[in-house]
Every structure is written in structure tokens, then in C-alpha cells.
Protein backbone atom coordinates (compact mmCIF):
# COMPACT_ATOMS: atom_id res chain seq x y z
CA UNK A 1 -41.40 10.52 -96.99
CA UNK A 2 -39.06 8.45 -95.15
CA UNK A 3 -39.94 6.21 -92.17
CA UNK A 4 -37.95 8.09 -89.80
CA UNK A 5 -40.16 10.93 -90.20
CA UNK A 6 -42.24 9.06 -88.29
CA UNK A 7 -40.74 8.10 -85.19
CA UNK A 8 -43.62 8.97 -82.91
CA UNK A 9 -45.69 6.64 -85.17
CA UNK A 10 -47.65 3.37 -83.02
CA UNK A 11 -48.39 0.03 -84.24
CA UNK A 12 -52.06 0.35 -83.81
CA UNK A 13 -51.89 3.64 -85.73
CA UNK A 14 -49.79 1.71 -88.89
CA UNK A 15 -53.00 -1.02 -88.00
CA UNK A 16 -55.56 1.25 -88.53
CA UNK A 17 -53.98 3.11 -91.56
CA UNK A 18 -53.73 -0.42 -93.69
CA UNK A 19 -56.99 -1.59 -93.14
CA UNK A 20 -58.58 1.35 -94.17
CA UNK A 21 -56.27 2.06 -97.44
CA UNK A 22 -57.27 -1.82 -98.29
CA UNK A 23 -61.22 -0.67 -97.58
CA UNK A 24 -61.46 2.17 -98.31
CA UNK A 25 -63.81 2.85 -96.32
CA UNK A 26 -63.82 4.45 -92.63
CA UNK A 27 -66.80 2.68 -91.41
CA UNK A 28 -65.86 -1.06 -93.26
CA UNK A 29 -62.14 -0.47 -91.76
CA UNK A 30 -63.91 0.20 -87.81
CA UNK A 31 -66.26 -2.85 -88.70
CA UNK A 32 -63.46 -5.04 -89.10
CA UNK A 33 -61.45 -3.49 -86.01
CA UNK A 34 -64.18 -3.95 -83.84
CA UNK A 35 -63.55 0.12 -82.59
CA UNK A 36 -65.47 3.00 -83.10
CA UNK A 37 -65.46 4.51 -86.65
CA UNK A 38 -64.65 7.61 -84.49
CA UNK A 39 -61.34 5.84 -82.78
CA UNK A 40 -60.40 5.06 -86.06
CA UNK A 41 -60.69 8.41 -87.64
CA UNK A 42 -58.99 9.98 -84.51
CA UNK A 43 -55.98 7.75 -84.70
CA UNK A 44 -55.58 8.64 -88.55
CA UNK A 45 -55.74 11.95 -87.90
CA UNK A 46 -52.88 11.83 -85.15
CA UNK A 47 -50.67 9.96 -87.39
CA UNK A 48 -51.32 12.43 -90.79
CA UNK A 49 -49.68 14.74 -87.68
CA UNK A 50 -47.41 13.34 -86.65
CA UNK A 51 -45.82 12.48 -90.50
CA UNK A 52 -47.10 16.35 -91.51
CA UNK A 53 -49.14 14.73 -94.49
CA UNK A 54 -52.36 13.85 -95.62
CA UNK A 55 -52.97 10.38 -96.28
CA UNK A 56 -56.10 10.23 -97.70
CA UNK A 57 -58.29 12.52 -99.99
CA UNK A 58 -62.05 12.29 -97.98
CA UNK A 59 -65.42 13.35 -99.48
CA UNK A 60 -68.70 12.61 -98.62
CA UNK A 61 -68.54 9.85 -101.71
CA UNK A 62 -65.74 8.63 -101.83
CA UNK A 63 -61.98 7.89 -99.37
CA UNK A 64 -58.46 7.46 -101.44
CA UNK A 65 -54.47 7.49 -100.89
CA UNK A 66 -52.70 10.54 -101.56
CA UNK A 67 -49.63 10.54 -102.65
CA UNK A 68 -48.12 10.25 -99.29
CA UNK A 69 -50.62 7.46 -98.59
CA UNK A 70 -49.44 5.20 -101.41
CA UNK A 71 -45.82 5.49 -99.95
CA UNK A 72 -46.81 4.97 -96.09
CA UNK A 73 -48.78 1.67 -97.41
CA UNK A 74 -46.33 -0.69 -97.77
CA UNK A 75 -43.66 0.70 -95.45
CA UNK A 76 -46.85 0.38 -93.00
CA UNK A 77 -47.42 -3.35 -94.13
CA UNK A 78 -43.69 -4.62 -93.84
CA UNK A 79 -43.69 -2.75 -90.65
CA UNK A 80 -47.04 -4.77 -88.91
CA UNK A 81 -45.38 -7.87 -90.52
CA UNK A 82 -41.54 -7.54 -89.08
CA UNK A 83 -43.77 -6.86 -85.35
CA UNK A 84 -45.54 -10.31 -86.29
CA UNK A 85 -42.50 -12.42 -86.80
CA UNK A 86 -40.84 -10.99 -84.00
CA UNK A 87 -43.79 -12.15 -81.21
CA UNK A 88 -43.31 -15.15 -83.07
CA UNK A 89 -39.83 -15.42 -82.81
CA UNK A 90 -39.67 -14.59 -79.43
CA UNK A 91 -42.43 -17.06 -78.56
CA UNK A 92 -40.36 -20.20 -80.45
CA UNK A 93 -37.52 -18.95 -78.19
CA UNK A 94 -39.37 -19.26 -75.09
CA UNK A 95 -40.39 -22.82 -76.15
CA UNK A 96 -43.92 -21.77 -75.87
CA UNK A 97 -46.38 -22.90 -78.83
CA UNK A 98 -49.43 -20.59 -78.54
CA UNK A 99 -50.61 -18.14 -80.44
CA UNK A 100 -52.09 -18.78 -83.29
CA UNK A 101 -51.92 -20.67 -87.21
CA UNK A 102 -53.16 -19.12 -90.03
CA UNK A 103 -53.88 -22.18 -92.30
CA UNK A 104 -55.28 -22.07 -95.84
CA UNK A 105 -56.47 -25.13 -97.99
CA UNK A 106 -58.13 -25.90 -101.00
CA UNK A 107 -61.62 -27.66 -100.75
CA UNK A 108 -60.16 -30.94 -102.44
CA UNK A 109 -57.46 -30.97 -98.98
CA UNK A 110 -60.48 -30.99 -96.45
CA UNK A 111 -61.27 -34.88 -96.08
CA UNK A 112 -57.25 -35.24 -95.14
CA UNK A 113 -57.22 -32.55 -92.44
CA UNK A 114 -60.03 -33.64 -89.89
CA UNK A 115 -57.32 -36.07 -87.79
CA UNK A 116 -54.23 -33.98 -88.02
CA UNK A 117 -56.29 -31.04 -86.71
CA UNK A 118 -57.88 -33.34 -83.84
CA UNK A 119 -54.12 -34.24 -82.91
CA UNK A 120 -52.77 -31.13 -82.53
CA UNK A 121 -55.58 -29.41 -80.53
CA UNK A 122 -55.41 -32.26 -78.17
CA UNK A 123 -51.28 -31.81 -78.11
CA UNK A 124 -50.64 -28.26 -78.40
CA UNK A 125 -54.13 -26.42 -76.72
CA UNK A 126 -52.31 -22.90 -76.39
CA UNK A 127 -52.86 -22.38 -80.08
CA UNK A 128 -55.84 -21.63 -81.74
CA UNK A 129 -56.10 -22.69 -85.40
CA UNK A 130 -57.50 -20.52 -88.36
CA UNK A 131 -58.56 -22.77 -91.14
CA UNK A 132 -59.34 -20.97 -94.45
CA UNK A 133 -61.09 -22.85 -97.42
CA UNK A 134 -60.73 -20.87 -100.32
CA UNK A 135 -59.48 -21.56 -103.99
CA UNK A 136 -55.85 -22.21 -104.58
CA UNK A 137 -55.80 -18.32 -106.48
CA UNK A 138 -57.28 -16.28 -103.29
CA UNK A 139 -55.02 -19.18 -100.73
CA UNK A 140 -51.85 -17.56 -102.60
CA UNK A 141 -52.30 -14.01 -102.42
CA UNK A 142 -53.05 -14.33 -98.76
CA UNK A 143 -49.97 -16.28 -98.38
CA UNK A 144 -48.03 -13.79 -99.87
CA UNK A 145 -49.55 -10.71 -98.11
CA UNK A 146 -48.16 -13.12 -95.21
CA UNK A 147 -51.92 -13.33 -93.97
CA UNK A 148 -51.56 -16.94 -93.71
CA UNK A 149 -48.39 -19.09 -92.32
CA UNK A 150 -48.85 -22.14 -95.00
CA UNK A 151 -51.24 -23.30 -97.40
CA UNK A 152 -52.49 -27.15 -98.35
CA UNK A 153 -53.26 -27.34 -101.81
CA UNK A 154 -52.31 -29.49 -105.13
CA UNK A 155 -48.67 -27.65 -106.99
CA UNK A 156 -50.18 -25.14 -108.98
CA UNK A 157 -49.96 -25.08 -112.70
CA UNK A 158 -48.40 -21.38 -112.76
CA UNK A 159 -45.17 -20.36 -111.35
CA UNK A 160 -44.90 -18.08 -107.96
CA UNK A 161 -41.24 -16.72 -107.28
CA UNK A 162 -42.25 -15.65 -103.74
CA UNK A 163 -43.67 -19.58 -102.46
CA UNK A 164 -41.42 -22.93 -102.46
CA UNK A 165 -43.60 -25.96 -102.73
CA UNK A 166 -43.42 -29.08 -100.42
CA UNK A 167 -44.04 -32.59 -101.51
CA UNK A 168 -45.83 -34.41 -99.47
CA UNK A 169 -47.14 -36.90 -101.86
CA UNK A 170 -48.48 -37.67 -105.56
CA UNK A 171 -51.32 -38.41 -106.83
CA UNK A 172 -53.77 -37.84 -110.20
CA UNK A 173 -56.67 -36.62 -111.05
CA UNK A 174 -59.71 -39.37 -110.95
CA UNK A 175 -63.55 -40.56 -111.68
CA UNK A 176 -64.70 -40.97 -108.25
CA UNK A 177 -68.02 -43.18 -108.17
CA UNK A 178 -69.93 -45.77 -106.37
CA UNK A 179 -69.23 -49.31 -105.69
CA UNK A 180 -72.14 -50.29 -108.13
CA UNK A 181 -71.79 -47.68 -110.96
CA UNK A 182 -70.95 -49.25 -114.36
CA UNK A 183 -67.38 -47.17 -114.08
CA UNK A 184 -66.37 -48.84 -111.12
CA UNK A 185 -65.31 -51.99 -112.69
CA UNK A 186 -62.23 -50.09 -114.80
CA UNK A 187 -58.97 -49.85 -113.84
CA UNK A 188 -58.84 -46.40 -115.61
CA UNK A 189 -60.88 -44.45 -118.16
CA UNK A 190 -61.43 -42.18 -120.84
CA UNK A 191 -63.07 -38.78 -121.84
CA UNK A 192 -65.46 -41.37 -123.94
CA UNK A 193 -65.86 -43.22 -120.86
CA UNK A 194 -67.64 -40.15 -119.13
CA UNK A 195 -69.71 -39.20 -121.11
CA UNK A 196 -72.83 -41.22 -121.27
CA UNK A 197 -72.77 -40.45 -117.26
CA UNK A 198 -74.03 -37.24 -114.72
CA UNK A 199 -71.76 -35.87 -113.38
CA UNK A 200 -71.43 -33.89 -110.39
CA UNK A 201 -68.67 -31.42 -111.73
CA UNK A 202 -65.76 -28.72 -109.55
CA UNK A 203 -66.75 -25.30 -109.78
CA UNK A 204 -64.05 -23.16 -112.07
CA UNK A 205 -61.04 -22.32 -110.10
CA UNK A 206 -60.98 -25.28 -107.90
CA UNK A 207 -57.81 -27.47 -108.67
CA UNK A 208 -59.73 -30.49 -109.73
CA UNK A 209 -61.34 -28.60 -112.35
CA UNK A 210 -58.87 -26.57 -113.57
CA UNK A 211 -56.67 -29.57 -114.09
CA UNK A 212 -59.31 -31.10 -115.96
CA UNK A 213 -60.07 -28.40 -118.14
CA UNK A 214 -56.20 -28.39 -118.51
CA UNK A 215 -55.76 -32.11 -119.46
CA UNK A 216 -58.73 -31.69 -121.91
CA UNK A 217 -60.02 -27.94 -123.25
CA UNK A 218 -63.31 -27.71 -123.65
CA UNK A 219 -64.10 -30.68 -122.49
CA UNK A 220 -66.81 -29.65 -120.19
CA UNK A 221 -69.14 -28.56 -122.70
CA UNK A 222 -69.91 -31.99 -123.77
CA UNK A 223 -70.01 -33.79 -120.26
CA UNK A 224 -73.54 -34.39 -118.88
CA UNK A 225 -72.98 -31.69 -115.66
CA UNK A 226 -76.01 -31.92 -113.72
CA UNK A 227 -74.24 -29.72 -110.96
CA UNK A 228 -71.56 -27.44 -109.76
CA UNK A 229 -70.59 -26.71 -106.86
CA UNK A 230 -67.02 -25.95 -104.72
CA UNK A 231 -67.33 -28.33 -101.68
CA UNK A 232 -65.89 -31.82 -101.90
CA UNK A 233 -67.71 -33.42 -98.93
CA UNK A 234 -70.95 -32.53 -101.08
CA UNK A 235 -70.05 -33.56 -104.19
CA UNK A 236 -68.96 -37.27 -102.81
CA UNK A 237 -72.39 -37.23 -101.05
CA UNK A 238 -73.78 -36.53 -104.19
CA UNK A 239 -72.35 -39.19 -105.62
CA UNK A 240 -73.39 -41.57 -102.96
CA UNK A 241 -76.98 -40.43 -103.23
CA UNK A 242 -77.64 -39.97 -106.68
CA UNK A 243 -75.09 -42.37 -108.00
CA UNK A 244 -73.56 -39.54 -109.89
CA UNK A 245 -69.88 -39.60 -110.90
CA UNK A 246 -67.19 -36.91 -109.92
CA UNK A 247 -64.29 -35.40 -110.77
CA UNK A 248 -61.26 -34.84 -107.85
CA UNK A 249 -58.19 -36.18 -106.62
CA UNK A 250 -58.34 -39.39 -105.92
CA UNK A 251 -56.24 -38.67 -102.25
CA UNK A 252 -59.77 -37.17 -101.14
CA UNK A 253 -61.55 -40.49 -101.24
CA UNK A 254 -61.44 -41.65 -97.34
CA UNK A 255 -64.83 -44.34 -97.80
CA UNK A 256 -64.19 -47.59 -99.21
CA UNK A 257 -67.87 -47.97 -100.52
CA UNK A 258 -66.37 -45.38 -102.81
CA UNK A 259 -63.79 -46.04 -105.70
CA UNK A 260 -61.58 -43.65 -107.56
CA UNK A 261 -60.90 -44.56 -110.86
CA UNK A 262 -57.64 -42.70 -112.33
CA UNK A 263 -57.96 -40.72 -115.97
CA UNK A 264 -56.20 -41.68 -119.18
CA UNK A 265 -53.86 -39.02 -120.50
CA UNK A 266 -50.58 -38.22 -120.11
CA UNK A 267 -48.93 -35.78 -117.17
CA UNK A 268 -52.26 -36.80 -115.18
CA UNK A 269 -50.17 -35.78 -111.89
CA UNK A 270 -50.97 -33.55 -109.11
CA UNK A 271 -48.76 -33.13 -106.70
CA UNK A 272 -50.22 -32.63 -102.86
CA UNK A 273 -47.47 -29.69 -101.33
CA UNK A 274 -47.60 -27.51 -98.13
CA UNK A 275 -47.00 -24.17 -99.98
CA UNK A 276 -44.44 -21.60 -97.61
CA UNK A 277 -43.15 -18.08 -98.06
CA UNK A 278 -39.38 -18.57 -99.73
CA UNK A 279 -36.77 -16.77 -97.07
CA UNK A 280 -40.00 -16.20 -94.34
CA UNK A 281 -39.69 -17.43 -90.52
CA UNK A 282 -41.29 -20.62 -90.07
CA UNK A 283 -43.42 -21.05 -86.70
CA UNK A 284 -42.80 -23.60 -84.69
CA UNK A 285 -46.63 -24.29 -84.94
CA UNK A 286 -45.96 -24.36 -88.34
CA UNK A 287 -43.53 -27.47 -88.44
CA UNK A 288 -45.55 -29.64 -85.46
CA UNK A 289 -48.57 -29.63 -87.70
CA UNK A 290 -47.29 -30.26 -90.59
CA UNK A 291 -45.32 -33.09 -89.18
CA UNK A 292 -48.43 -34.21 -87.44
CA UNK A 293 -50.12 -34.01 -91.03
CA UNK A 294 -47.46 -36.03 -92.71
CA UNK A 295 -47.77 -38.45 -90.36
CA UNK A 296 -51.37 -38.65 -90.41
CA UNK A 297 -53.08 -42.04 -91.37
CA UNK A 298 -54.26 -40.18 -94.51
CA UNK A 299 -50.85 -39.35 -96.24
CA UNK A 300 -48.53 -41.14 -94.22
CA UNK A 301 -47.86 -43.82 -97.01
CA UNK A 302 -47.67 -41.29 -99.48
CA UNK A 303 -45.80 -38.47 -97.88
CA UNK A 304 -42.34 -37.13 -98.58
CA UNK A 305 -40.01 -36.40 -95.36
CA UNK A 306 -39.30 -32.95 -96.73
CA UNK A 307 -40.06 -31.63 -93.24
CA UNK A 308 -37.04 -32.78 -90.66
């Protein structure tokens, strides 16, 4: 089946069609499109017409792709995507910042976005922001099904042909505790070090924690974890409450009642990036908030002028 085949074919048709192959489901796909599951189903039905093929196999159980429905899929995709960047573009020619800016970032990231995102509602209040917290492993697949325009997050340990990295500064993975816990008097520790203490640990598959498990396999078997959990802000609350140690970056520590406290072994770097599609438009949007954020009073002495 080839594309022009479908000449007649509308954007909100190709719409439609995607979200329901990635569902699955005719009622989900409606749900998400805020229509009727009966729209929906009519404006399939118009475009399996108008291509003279079925594009999905229905029973009362189950919905799935033809044949012809596999193929359509990503043509469909690129399609939605090229319609994207052009508003975009056209928008950046105009000189007109609105819209809107997908951004992802990794729960460790959160205490350094509060003032950038302040700044650039108050500068730029035609665009709305999306903020997504997620894990660095669900922040890259979105990035590269182009649902998100960048993504905030430590380098990642494996390799991604499709994203270029960004410096914008260094830093290492860290004890964060109190003022007046017994660890806050060393410069820098050890695994020994930890271990007579409770910790208040990163849930598997956030950065922090896979680094750790990283620097030192199996590790986390033997460390007093009294809790897990995926949300920074808790975890340093925890550890203001309960006296508890942690385990992050130190670039998340914003209080000074609080002291990070870097670990002993070697490589202990991870790099803080703004992660972008390789050879994908860049918003306007897109550059004035990161150069807001690398200007910010929270990475500003650390950042890297990648970003001109």
C-alpha cells in the first residue's frame, strides 16, 4: 500500500487510526480523544474506504492490525509528526512562541526546575508547559516517538543512536544527610560507611539507583533500606524527619541544613544533559527554556554553554 493511495486521507483520520492501533481498543482510543467511540469508529471506517483495505481484524474480544494496518502505522505516525513540526516551524517564523512544550525529567531533576519554570511562564505566557516525571527508560521512548521536545535527566549508562546529549554540568552520585548525622562530618565515604545507617533508598530504574547498583552490584542487599520510593522531594523530607540517609545526586540538594557527602569509587560521575532528537527541529520554546534553565541560580555555576 503506498501513501498515495490515500490521497483523500485527513489528519484527524491518520489521528484516530494511531491511537487506536497503540490501544487497541475502540473505546480506550475515544477515551483518550475525548469523541464518541462512535466518531471514532465512523472515521476508521471512512478511511479503510478510502485506502480499499481493512485495517483492523474486530471481534467481540479482541481489535488487531491487519496486514495493511501494520504498513499504514508508521507511514500514519511520520505523517502526524511532519504536520507537528511544520505548525511549529511556521510558528518560529512568525516570531510567535506559543503553543506548547512537551518536557520530560527524571525525579532526581525536579528540585532544579521550580525557578526556570516560574521564569518562563512569567516571560513567554502564550505557551503552556507539559512537565512529565517519569524514569529516564519511559522519558526516552517518548522522546523518540517525538512525544516530547527534550528531556532533563543524568547521561544514561546505555547508548541511544537516535538522542545527542547536552552537558549542562557534572556532578556524582552522593550520601545526602542531615546537618547532625554522624556522616555529615566526612568529606566522602564508603560502602562500609553506610552501612550501620537507614537508609531511605531510589526505587529501581531511577538514575540514582541504577548508578548505585552500577558502581557496586549487589550492594543493596546488605544496606539497612527502611524505604523505597521514586520521589526525591520525599525522600529528602525523609531524611529531614527521620534523620535517615539517602542516596541521589548531590545537584538535587537546594537546603543548606542538608549536606551531600560524595561516594568513594572510581567513575562516580553523572553527567546532568538536556537529551534532543539527533537531526529533529528544535522549537524555539525549546532553546528559551533551556537557556533560561542554564542560567538558572541552580546550575548556572555548573552549566556548559552548549546552547548559543
Amino acid at each position: 500500500m503506498e501513501p498515495a493511495m490515500a490521497i483523500g486521507m485527513e489528519l484527524r483520520q491518520l489521528k484516530y487510526f494511531v491511537k487506536t492501533a497503540q490501544t487497541l481498543n475502540f473505546s480506550e482510543a475515544a477515551r483518550l480523544l475525548f469523541v464518541t467511540q462512535s466518531t471514532l469508529s465512523q472515521q476508521i471506517r471512512q478511511l479503510e474506504q478510502e485506502l480499499g483495505s481493512d485495517l483492523f481484524i474486530r471481534d467481540s474480544h479482541s481489535v488487531q492490525l491487519t496486514e495493511s494496518g501494520e504498513q499504514l502505522l508508521p507511514l500514519a505516525q511520520r505523517t502526524l509528526q511532519d504536520a507537528a513540526a511544520c505548525q511549529d516551524r511556521i510558528k518560529d517564523l512568525q516570531q510567535i512562541l506559543s503553543g506548547s512544550l512537551n518536557i520530560g525529567i527524571t525525579y532526581s531533576f525536579a528540585p532544579l526546575l521550580t525557578e526556570t519554570v516560574m521564569e518562563f511562564l512569567k516571560i513567554y505566557p502564550g505557551v503552556k508547559l507539559n512537565i512529565f516525571y517519569k524514569t529516564m527508560e519511559e522519558l526516552m521512548d517518548m522522546l523518540q516517538k517525538r512525544e516530547l521536545d527534550f528531556v532533563l535527566a543524568f547521561k544514561p549508562s546505555r547508548l541511544y543512536p537516535d538522542i545527542e546529549s547536552h552537558v549542562l554540568f557534572d556532578n556524582c552520585l552522593s550520601i545526602i544527610a542531615r546537618g547532625d548525622h554522624p556522616l555529615a562530618e566526612y568529606e566522602s565515604v564508603t560502602l562500609n560507611d553506610i552501612m550501620p545507617y537507614n537508609v531511605a533508598m531510589p526505587s529501581k530504574g531511577l538514575q540514582a539507583r541504577n548508578a548505585f547498583d552500577k558502581m557496586f552490584p549487589g550492594a543493596s542487599e546488605q544496606l539497612r533500606i527502611r524505604v523505597e520510593l521514586n520521589d526525591a522531594n520525599v525522600m529528602l523530607d525523609l531524611v529531614r524527619g527521620c534523620n535517615m540517609i539517602t542516596l541521589l545526586s548531590s545537584a538535587v540538594l537546594q537546603s543548606t541544613e542538608l549536606k551531600a557527602i560524595p561516594i568513594e569509587v572510581p567513575d562516580n560521575i553523572m553527567e546532568g544533559c538536556v537529551h534532543t532528537l539527533r537531526k529533529s527541529y528544535r522549537k524555539r520554546a525549546t532553546e528559551e527554556f533551556i537557556k533560561l534553565l542554564r542560567d538558572s541560580v541552580a546550575v548556572r555555576k555548573k552549566a556548559n554553554y552548549w546552547l548559543e
